[in-house]
PDB file of N, CA and C in Angstrom:
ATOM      1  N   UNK A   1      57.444   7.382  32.804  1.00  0.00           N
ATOM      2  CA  UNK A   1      56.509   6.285  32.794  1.00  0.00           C
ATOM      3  C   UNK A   1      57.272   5.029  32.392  1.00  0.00           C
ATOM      4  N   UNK A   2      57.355   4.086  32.961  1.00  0.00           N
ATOM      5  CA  UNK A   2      57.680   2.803  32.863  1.00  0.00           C
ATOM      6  C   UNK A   2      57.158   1.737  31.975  1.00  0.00           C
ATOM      7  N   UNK A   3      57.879   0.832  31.734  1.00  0.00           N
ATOM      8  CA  UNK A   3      57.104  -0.334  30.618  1.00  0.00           C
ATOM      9  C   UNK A   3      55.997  -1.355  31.238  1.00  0.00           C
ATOM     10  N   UNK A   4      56.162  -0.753  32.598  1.00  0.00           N
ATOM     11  CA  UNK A   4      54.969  -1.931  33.353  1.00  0.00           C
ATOM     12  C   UNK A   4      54.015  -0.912  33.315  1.00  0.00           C
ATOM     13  N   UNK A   5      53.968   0.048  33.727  1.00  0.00           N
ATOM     14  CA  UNK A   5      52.913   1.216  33.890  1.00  0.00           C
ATOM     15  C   UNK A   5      51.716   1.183  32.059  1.00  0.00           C
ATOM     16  N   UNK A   6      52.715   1.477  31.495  1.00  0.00           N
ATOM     17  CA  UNK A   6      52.165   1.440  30.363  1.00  0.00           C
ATOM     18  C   UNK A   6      51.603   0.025  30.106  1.00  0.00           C
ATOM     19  N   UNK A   7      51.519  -0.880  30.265  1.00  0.00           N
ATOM     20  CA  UNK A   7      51.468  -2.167  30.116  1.00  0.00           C
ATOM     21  C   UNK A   7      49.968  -2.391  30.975  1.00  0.00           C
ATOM     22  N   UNK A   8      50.371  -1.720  32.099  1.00  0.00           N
ATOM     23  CA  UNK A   8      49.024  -1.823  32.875  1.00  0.00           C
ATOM     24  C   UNK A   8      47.959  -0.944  32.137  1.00  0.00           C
ATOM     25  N   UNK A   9      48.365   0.539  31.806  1.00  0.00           N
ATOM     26  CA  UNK A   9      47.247   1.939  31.267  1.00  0.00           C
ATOM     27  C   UNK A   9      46.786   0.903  29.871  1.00  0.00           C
ATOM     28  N   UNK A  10      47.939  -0.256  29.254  1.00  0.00           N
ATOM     29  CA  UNK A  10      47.047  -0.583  28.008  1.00  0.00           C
ATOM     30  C   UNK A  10      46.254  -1.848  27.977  1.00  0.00           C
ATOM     31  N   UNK A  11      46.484  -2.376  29.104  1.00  0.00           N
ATOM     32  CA  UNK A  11      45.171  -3.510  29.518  1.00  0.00           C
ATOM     33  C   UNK A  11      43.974  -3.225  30.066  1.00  0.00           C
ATOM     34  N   UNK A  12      44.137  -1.783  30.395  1.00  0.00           N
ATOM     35  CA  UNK A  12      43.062  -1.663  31.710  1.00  0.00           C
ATOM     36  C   UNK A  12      41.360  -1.341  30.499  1.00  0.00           C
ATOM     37  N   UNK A  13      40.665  -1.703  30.832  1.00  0.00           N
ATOM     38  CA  UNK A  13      39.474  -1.832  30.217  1.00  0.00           C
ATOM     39  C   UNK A  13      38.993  -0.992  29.455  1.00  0.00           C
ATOM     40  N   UNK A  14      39.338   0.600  30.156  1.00  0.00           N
ATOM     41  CA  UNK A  14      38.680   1.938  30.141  1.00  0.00           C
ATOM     42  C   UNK A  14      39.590   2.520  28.707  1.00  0.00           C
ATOM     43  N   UNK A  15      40.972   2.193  29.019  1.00  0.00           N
ATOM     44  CA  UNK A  15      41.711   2.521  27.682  1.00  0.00           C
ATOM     45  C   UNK A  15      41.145   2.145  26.441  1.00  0.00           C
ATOM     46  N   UNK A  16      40.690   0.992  26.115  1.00  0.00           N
ATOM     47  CA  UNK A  16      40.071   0.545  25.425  1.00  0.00           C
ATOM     48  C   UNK A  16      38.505   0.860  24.887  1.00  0.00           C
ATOM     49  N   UNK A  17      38.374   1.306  25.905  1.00  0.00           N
ATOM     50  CA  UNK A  17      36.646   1.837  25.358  1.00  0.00           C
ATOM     51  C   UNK A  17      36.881   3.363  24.783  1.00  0.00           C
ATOM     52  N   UNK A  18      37.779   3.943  25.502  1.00  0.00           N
ATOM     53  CA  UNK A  18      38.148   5.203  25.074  1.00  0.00           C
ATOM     54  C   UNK A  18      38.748   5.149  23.546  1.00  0.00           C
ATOM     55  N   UNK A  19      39.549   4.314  23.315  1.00  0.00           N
ATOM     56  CA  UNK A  19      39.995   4.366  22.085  1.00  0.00           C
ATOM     57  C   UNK A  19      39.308   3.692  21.281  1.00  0.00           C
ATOM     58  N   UNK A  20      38.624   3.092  21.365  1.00  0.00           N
ATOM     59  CA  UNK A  20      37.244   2.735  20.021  1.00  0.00           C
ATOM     60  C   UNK A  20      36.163   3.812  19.635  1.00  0.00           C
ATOM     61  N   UNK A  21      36.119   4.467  21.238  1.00  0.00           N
ATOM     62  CA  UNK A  21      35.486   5.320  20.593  1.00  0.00           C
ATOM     63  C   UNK A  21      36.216   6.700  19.594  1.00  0.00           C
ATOM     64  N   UNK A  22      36.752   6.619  19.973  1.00  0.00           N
ATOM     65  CA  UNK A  22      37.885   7.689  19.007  1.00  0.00           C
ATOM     66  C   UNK A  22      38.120   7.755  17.999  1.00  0.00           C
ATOM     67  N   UNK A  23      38.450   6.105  17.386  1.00  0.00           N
ATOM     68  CA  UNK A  23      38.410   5.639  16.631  1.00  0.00           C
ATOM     69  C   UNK A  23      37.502   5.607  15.618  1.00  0.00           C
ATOM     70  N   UNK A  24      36.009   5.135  16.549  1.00  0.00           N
ATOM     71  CA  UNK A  24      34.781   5.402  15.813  1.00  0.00           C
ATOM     72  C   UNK A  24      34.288   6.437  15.739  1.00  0.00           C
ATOM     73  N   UNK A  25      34.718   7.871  16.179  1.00  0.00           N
ATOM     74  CA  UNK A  25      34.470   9.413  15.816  1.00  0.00           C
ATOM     75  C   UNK A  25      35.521   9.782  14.791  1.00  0.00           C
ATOM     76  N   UNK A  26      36.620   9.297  14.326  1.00  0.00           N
ATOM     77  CA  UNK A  26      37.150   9.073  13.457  1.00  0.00           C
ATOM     78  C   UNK A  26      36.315   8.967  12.083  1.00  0.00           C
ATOM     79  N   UNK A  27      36.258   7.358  12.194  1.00  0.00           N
ATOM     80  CA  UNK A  27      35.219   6.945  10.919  1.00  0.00           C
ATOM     81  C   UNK A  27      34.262   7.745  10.477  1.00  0.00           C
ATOM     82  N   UNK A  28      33.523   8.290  11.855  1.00  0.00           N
ATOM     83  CA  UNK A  28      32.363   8.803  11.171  1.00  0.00           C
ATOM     84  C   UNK A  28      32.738  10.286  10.900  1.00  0.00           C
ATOM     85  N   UNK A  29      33.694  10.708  11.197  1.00  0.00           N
ATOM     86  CA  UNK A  29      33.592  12.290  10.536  1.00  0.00           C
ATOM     87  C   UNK A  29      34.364  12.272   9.160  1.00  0.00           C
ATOM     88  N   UNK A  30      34.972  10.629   9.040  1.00  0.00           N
ATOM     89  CA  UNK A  30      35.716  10.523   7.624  1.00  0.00           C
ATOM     90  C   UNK A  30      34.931  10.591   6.436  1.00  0.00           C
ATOM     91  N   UNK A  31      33.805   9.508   6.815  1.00  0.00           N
ATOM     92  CA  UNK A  31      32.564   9.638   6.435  1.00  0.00           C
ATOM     93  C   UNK A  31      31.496  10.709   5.889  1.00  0.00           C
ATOM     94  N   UNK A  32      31.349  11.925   6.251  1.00  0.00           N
ATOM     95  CA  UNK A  32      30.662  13.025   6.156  1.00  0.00           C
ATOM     96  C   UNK A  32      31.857  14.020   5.623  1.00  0.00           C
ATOM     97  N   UNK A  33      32.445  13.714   5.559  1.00  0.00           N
ATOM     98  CA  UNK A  33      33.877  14.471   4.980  1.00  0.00           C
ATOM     99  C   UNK A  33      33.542  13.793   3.597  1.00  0.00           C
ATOM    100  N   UNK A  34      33.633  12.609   3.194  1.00  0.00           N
ATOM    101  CA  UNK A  34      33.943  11.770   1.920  1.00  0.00           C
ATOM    102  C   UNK A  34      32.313  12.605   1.724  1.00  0.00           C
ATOM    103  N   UNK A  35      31.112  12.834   2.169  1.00  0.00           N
ATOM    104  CA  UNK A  35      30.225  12.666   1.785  1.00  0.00           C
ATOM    105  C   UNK A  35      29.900  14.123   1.099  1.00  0.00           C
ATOM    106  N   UNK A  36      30.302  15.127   1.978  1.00  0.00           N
ATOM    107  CA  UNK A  36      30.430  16.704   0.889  1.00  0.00           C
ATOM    108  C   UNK A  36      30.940  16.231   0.285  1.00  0.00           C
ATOM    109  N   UNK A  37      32.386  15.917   0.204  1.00  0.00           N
ATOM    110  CA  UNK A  37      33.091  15.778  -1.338  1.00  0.00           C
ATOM    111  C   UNK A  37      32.638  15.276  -2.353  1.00  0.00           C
ATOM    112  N   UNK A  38      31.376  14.504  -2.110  1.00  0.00           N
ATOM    113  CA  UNK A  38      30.873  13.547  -3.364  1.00  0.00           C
ATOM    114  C   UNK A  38      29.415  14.633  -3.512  1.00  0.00           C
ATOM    115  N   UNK A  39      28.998  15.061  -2.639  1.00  0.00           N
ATOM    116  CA  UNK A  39      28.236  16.344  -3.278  1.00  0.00           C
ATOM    117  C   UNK A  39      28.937  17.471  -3.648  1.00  0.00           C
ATOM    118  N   UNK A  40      30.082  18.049  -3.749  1.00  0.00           N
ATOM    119  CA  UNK A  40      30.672  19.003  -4.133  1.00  0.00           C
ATOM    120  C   UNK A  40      31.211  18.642  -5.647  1.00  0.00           C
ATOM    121  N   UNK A  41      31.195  17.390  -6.325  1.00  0.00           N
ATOM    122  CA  UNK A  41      31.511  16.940  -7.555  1.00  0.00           C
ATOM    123  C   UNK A  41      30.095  16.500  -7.713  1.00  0.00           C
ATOM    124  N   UNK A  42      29.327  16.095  -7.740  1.00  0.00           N
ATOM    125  CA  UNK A  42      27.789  16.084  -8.263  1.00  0.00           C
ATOM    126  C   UNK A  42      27.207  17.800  -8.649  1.00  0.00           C
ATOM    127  N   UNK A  43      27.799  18.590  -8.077  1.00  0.00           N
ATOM    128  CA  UNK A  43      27.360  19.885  -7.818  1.00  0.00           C
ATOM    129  C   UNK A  43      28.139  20.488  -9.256  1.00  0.00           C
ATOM    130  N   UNK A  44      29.573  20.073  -9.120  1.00  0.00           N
ATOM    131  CA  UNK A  44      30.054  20.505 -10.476  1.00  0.00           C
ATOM    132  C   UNK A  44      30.234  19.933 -11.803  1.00  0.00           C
ATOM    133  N   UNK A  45      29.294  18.821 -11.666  1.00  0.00           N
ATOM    134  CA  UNK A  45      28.647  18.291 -12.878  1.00  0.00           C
ATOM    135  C   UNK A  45      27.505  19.020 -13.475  1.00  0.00           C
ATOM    136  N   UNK A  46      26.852  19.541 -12.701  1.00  0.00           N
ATOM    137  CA  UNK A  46      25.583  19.405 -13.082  1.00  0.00           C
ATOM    138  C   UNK A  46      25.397  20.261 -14.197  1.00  0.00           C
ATOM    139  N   UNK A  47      24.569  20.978 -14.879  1.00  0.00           N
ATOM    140  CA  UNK A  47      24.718  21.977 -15.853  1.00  0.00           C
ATOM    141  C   UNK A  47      24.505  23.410 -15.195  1.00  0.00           C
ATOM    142  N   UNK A  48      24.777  24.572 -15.517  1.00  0.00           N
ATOM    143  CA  UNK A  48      25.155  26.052 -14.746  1.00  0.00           C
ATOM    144  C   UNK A  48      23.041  26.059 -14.917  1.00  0.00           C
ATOM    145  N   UNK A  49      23.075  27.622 -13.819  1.00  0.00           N
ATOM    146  CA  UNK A  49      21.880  27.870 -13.298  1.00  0.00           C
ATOM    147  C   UNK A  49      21.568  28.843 -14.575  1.00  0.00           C
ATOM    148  N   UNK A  50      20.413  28.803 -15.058  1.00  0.00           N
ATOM    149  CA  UNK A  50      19.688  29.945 -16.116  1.00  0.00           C
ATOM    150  C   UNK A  50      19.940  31.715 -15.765  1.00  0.00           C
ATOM    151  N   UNK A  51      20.695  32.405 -16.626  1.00  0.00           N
ATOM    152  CA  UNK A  51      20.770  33.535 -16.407  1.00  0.00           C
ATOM    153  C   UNK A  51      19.614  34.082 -16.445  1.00  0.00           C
ATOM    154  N   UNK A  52      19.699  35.680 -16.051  1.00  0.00           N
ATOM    155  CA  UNK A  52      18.209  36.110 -15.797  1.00  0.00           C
ATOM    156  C   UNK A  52      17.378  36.268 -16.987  1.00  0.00           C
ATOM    157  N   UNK A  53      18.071  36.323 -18.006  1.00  0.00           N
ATOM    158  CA  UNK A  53      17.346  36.264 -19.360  1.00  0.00           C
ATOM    159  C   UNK A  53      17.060  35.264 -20.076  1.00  0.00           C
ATOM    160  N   UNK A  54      17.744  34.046 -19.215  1.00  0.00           N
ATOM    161  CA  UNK A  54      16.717  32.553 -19.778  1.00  0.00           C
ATOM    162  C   UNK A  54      15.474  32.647 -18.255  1.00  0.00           C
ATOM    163  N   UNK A  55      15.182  33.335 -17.675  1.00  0.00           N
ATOM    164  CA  UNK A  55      14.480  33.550 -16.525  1.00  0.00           C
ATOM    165  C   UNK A  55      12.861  33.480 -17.227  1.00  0.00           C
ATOM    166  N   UNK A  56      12.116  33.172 -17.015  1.00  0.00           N
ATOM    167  CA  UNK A  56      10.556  33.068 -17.283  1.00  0.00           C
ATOM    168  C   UNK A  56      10.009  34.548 -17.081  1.00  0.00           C
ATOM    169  N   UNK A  57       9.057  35.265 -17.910  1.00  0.00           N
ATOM    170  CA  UNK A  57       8.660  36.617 -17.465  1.00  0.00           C
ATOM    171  C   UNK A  57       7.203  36.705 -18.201  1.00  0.00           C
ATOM    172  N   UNK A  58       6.725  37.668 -17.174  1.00  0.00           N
ATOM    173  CA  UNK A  58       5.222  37.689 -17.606  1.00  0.00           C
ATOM    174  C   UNK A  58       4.748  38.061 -18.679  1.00  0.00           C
ATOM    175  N   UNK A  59       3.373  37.490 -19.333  1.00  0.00           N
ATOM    176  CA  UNK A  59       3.279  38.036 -19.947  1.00  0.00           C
ATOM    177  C   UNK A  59       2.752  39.451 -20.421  1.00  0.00           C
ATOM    178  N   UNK A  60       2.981  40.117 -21.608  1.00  0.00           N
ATOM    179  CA  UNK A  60       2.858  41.675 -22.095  1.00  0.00           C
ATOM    180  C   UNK A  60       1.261  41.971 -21.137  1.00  0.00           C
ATOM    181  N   UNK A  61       0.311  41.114 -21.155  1.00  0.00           N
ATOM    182  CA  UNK A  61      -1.290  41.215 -20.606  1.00  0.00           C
ATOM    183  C   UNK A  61      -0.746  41.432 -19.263  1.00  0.00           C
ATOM    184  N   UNK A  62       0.142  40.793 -18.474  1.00  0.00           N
ATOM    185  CA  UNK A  62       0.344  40.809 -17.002  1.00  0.00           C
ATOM    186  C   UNK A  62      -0.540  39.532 -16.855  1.00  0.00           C
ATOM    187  N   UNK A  63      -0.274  39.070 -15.464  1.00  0.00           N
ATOM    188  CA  UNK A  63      -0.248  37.835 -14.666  1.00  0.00           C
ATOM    189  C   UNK A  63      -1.812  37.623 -15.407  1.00  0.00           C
ATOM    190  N   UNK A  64      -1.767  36.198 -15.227  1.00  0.00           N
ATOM    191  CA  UNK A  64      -3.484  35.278 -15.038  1.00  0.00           C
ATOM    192  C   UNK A  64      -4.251  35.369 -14.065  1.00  0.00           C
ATOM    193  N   UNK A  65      -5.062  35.715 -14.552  1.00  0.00           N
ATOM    194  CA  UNK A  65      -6.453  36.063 -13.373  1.00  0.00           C
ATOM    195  C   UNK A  65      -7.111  34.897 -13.088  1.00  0.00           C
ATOM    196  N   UNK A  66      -7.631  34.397 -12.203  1.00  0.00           N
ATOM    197  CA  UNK A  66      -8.483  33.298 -11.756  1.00  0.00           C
ATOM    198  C   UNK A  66      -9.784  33.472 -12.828  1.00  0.00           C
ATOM    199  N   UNK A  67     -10.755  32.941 -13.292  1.00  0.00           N
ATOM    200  CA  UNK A  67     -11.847  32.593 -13.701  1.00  0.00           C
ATOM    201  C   UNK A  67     -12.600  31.995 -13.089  1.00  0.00           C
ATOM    202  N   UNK A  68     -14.042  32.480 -12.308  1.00  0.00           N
ATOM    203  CA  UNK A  68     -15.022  32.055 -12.203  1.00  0.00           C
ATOM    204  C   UNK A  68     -16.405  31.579 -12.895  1.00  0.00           C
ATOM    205  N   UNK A  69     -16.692  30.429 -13.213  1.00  0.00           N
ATOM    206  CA  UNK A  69     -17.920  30.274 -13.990  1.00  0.00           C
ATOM    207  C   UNK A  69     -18.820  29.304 -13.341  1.00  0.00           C
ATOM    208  N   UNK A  70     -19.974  28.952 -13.368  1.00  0.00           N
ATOM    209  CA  UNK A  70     -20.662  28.188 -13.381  1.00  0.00           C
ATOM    210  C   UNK A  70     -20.810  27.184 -14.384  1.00  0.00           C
ATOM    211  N   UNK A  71     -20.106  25.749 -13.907  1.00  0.00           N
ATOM    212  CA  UNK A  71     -20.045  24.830 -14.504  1.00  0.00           C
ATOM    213  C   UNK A  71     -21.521  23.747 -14.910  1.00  0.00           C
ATOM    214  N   UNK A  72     -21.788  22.706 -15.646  1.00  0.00           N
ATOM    215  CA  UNK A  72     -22.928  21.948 -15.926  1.00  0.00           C
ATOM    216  C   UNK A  72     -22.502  20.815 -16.279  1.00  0.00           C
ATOM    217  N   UNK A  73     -22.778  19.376 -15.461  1.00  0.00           N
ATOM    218  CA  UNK A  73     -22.200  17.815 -16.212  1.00  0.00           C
ATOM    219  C   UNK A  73     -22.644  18.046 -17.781  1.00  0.00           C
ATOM    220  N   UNK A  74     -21.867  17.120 -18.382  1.00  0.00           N
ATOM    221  CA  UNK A  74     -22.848  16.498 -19.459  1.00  0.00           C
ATOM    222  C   UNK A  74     -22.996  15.611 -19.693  1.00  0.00           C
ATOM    223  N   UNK A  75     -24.226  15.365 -20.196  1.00  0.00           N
ATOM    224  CA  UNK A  75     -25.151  14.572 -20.410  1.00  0.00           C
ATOM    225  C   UNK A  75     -24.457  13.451 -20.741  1.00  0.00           C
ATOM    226  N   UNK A  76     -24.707  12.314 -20.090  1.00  0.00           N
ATOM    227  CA  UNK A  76     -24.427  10.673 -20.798  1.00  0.00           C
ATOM    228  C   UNK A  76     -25.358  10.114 -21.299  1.00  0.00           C
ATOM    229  N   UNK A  77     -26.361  10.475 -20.872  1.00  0.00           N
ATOM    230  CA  UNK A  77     -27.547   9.693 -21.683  1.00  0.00           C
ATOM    231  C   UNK A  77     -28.297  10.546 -22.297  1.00  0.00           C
ATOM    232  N   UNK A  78     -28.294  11.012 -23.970  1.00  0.00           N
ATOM    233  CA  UNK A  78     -28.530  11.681 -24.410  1.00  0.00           C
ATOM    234  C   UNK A  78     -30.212  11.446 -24.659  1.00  0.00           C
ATOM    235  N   UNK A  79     -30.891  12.185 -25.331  1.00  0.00           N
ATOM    236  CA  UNK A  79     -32.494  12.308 -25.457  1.00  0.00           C
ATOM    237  C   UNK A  79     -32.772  11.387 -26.463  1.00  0.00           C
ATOM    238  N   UNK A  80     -32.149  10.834 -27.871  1.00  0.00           N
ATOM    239  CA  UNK A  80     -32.053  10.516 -28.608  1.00  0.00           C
ATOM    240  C   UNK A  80     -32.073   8.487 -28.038  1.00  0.00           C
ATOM    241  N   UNK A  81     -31.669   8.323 -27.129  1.00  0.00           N
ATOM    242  CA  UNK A  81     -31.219   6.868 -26.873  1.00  0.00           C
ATOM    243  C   UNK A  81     -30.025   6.297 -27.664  1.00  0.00           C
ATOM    244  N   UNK A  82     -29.515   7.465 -27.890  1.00  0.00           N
ATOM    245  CA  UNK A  82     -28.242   6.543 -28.618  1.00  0.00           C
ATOM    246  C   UNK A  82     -27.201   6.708 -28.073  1.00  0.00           C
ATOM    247  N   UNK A  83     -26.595   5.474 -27.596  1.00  0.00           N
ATOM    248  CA  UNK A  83     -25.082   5.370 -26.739  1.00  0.00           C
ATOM    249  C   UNK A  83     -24.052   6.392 -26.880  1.00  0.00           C
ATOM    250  N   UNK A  84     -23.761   7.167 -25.903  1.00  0.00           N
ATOM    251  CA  UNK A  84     -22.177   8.180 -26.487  1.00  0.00           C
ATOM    252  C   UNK A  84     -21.405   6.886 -26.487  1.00  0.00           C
ATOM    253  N   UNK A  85     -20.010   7.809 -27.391  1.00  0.00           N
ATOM    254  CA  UNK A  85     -18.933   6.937 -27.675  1.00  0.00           C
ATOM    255  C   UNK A  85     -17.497   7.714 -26.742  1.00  0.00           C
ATOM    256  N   UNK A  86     -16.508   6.861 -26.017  1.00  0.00           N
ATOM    257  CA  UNK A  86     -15.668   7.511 -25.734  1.00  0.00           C
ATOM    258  C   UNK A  86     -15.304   9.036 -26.197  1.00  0.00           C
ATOM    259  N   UNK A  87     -14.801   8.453 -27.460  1.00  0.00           N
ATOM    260  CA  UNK A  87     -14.339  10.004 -28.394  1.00  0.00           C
ATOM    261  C   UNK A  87     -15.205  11.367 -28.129  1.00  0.00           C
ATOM    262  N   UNK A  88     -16.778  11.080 -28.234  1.00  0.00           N
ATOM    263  CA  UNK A  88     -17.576  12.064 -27.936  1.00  0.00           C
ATOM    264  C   UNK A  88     -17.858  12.545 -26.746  1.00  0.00           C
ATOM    265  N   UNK A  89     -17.315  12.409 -25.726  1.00  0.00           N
ATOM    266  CA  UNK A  89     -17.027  13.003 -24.314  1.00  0.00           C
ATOM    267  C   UNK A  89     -15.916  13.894 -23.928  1.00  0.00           C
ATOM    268  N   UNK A  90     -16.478  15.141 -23.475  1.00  0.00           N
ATOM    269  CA  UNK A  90     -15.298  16.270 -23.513  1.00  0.00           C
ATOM    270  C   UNK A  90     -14.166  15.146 -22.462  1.00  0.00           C
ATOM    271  N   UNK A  91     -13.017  16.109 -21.951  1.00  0.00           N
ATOM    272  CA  UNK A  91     -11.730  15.447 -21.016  1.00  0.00           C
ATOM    273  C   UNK A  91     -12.406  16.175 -19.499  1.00  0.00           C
ATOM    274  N   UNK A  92     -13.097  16.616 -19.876  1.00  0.00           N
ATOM    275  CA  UNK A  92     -13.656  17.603 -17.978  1.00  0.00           C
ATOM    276  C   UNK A  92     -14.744  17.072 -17.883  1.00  0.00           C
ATOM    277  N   UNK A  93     -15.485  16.602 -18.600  1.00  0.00           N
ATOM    278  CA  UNK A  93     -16.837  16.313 -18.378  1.00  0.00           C
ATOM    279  C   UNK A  93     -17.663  17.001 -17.727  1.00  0.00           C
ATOM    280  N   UNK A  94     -17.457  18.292 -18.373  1.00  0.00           N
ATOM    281  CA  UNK A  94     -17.835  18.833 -17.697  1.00  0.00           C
ATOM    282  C   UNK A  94     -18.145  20.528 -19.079  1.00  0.00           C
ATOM    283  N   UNK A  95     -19.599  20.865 -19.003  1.00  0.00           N
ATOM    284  CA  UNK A  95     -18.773  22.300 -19.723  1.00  0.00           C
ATOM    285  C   UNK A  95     -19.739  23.688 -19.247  1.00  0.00           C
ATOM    286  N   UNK A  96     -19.744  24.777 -19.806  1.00  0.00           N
ATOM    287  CA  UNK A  96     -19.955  25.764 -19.166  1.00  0.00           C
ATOM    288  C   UNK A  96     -21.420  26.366 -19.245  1.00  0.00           C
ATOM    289  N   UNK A  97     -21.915  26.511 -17.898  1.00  0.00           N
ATOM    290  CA  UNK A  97     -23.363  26.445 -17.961  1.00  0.00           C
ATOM    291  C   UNK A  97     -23.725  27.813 -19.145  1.00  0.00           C
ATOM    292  N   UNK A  98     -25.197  27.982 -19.533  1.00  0.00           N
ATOM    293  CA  UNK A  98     -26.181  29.179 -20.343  1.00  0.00           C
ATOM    294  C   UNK A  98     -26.418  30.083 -18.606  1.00  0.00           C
ATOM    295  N   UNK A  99     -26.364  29.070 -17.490  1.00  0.00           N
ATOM    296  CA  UNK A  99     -26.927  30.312 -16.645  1.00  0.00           C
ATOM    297  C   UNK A  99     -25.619  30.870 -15.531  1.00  0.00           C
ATOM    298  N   UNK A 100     -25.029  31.627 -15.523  1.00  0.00           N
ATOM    299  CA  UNK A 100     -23.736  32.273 -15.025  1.00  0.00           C
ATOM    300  C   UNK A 100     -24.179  32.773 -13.740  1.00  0.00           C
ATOM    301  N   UNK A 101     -25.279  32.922 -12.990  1.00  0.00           N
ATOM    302  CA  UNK A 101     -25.670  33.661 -11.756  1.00  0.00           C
ATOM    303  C   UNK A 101     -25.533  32.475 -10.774  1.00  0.00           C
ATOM    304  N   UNK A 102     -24.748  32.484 -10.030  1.00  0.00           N
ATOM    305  CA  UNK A 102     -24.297  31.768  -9.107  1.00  0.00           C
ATOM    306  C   UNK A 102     -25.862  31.411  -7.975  1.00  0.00           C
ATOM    307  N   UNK A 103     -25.991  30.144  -7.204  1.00  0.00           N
ATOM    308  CA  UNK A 103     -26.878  29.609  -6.955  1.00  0.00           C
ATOM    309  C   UNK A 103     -26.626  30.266  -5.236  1.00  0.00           C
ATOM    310  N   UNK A 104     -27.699  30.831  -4.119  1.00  0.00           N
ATOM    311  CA  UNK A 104     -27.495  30.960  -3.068  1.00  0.00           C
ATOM    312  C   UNK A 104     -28.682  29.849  -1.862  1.00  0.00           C
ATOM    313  N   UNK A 105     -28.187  30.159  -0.961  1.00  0.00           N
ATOM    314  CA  UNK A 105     -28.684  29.665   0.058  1.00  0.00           C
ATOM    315  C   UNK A 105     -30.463  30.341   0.336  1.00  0.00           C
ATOM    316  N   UNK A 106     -31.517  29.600  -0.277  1.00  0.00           N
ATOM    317  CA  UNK A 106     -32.666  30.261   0.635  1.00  0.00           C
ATOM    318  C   UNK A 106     -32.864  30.862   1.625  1.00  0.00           C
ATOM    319  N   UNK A 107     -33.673  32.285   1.364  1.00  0.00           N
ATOM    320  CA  UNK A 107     -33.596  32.808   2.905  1.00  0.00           C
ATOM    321  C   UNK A 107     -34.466  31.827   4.164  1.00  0.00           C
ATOM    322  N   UNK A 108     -34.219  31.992   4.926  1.00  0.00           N
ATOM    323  CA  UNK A 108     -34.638  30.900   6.128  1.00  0.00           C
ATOM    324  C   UNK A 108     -34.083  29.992   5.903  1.00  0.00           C
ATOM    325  N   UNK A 109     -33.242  28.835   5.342  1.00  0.00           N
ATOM    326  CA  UNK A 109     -33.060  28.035   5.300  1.00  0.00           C
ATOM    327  C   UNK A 109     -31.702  27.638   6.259  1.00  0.00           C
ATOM    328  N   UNK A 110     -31.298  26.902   6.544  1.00  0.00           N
ATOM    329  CA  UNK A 110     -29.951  26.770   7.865  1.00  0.00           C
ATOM    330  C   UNK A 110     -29.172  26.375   6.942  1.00  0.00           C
ATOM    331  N   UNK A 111     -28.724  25.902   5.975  1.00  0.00           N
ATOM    332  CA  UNK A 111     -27.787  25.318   5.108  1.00  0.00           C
ATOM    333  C   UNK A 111     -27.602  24.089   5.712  1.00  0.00           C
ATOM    334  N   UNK A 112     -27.335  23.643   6.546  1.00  0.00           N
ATOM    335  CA  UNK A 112     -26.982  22.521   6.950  1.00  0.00           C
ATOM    336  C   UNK A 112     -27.875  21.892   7.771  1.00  0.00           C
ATOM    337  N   UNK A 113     -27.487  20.601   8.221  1.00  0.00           N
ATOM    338  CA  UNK A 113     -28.386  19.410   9.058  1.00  0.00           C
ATOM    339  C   UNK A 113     -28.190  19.754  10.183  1.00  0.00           C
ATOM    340  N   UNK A 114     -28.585  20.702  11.135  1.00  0.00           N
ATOM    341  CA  UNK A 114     -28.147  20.661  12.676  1.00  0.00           C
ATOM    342  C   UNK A 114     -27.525  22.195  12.579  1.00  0.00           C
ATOM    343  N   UNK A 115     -27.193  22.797  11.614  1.00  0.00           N
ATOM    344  CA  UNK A 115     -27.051  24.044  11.727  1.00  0.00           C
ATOM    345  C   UNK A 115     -27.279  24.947  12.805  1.00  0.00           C
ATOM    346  N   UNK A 116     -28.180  24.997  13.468  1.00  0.00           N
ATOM    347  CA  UNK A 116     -29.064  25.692  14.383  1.00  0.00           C
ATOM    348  C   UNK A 116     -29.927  26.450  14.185  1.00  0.00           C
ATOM    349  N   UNK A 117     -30.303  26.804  12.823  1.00  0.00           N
ATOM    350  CA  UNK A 117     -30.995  27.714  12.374  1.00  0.00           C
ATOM    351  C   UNK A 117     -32.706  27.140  12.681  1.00  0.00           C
ATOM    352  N   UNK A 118     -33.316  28.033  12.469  1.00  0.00           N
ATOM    353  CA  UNK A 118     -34.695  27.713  11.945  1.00  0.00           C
ATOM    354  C   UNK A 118     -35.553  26.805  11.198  1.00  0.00           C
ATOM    355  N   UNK A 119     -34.683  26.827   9.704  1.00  0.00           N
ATOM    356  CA  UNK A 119     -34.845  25.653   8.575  1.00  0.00           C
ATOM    357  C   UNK A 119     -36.066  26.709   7.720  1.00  0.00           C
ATOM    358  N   UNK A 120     -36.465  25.889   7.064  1.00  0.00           N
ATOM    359  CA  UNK A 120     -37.654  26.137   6.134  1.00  0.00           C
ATOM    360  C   UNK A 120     -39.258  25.983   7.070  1.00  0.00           C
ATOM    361  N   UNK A 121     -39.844  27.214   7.435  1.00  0.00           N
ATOM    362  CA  UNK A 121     -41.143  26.963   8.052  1.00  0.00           C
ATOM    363  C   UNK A 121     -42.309  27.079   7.456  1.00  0.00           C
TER     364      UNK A 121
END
């Protein structure tokens, strides 16, 4: 290959697009290279994983069971007319009904508006 040949292969347009891009597949895999490495030292900073005996375990009763109850607001406006005060309001507002028998749907009734049912006759 000659010094004109080469002279021509390094003006010609295509050389040039080819080698930027190369260039710029370069960068970017330098890039994601630098970028594990900076998670692979974040990783060995961090503090070690809990052996199995710092591990959480159930308790002696065995797992928590769900609870069902029938709940009841309470009252804000007491019988008395006298204003509650913040402080005197549970955090649920909420506490646990005297009647525990869960409430059902009337027979005949459709439950809903458009249901299709019958309704109440």
């Amino acid at each position: 290959m000659s010094t004109a040949s080469s002279a021509v292969l390094i003006a010609a347009p295509d050389f040039w697009g080819t080698f930027g891009a190369f260039v710029g597949g370069l960068v970017i895999a330098g890039a994601l290279v630098a970028a594990v490495l900076a998670g692979i030292n974040v990783m060995r900073r961090e503090s070690s994983r809990p052996t199995e005996a710092e591990q959480p375990h159930l308790p002696v009763t065995g797992a928590v069971r769900e609870i069902r109850e029938v709940r009841e607001p309470d009252e804000v406006h007491p019988e008395d007319g006298v204003r509650l005060m913040p402080y005197e309001l549970h955090a649920s507002g909420t506490r646990r009904s005297h009647e525990q028998h869960r409430l059902r749907w009337s027979p005949g009734s459709s439950g809903s508006f458009g249901g299709g049912g019958g309704g109440r006759t």
